[in-house]
Protein backbone atom coordinates (compact mmCIF):
# COMPACT_ATOMS: atom_id res chain seq x y z
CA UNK A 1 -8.23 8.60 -17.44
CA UNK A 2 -6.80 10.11 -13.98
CA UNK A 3 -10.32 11.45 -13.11
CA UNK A 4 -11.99 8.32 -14.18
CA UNK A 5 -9.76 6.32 -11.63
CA UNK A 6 -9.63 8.91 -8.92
CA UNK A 7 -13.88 8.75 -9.54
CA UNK A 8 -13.90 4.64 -9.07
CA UNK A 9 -12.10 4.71 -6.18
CA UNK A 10 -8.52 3.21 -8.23
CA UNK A 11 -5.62 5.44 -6.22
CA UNK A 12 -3.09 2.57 -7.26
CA UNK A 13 -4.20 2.82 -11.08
CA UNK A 14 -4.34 6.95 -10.70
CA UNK A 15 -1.46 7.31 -9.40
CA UNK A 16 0.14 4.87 -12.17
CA UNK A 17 -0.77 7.19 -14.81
CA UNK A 18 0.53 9.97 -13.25
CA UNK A 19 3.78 8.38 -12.08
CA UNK A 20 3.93 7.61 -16.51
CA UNK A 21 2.64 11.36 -17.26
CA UNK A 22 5.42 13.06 -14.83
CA UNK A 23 8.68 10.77 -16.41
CA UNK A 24 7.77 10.90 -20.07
CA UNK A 25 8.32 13.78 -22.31
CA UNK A 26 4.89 14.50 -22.56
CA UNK A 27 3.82 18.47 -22.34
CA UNK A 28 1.45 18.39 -19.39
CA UNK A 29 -1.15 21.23 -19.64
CA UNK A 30 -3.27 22.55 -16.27
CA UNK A 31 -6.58 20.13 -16.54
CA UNK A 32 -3.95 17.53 -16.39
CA UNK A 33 -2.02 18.83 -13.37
CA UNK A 34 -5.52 19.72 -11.87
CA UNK A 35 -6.51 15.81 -12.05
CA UNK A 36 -3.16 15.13 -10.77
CA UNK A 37 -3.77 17.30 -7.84
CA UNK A 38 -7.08 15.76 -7.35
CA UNK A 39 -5.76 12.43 -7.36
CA UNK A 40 -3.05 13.14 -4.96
CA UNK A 41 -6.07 14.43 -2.02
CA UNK A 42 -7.85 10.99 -2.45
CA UNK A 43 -7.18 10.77 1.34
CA UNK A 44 -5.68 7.02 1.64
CA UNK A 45 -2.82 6.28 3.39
CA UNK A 46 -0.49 5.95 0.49
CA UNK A 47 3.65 7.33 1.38
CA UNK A 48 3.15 9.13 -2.18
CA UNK A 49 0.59 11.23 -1.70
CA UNK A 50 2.14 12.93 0.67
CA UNK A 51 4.80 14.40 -1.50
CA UNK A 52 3.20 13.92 -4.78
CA UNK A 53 1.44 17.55 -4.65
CA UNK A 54 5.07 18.87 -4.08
CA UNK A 55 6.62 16.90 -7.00
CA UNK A 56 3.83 18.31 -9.01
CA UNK A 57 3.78 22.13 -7.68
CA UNK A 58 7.91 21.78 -9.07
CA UNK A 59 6.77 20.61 -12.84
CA UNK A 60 3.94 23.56 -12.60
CA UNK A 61 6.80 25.36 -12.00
CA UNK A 62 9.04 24.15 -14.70
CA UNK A 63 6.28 24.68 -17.65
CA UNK A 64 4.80 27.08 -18.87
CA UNK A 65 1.09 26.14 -17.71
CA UNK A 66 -1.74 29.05 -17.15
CA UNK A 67 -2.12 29.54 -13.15
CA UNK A 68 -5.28 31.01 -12.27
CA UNK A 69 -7.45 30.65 -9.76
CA UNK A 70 -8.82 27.26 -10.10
CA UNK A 71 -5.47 25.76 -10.25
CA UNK A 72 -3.88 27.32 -7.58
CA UNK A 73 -6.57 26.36 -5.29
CA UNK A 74 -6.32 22.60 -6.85
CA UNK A 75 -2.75 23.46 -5.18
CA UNK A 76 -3.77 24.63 -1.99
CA UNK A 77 -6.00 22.05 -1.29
CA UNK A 78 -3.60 19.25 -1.97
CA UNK A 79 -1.09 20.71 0.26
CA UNK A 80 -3.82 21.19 3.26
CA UNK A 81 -5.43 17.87 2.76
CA UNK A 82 -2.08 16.24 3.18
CA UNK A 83 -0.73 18.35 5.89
CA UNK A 84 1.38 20.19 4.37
CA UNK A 85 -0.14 23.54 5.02
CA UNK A 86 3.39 25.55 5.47
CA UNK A 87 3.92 24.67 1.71
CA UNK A 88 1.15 27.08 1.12
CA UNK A 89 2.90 30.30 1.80
């Protein structure tokens, strides 16, 4: 449902979802965190966004979710599209 949002353009109904996903109890697994990633590079000027990759790269780090390559560039490009590049060390 995050991808179908983040496709149509819906950043306020994306970002819902994922604001539900990270407070609930639910095990997030790495397509999930990916989409979440995705959604938080949509490049509109919400205050969210810009920390939302962060908030997210501290659950990735919490679980017990499969890095590879994929998802740690899903990473890196949420931290560089929101200006964040010294996160990326």
């Amino acid at each position: 449902m995050i991808s179908g949002y983040h496709k149509q353009g819906q950043v306020e109904e994306s970002l819902g979802l994922v604001h539900r996903l990270l407070v609930s109890s639910e095990k997030l697994d790495r397509f999930t965190f990916s989409m979440i990633l995705k959604a938080s590079t949509f490049g509109c000027n919400v205050a969210l966004l810009a920390d939302l990759g962060r908030m997210v790269h501290t659950q990735i780090l919490k679980s017990d979710v499969k890095k590879d390559e994929v998802f740690c560039t899903a990473l890196i490009d949420s931290y560089v599209k929101n200006g964040r590049i010294a996160y990326c060390v």
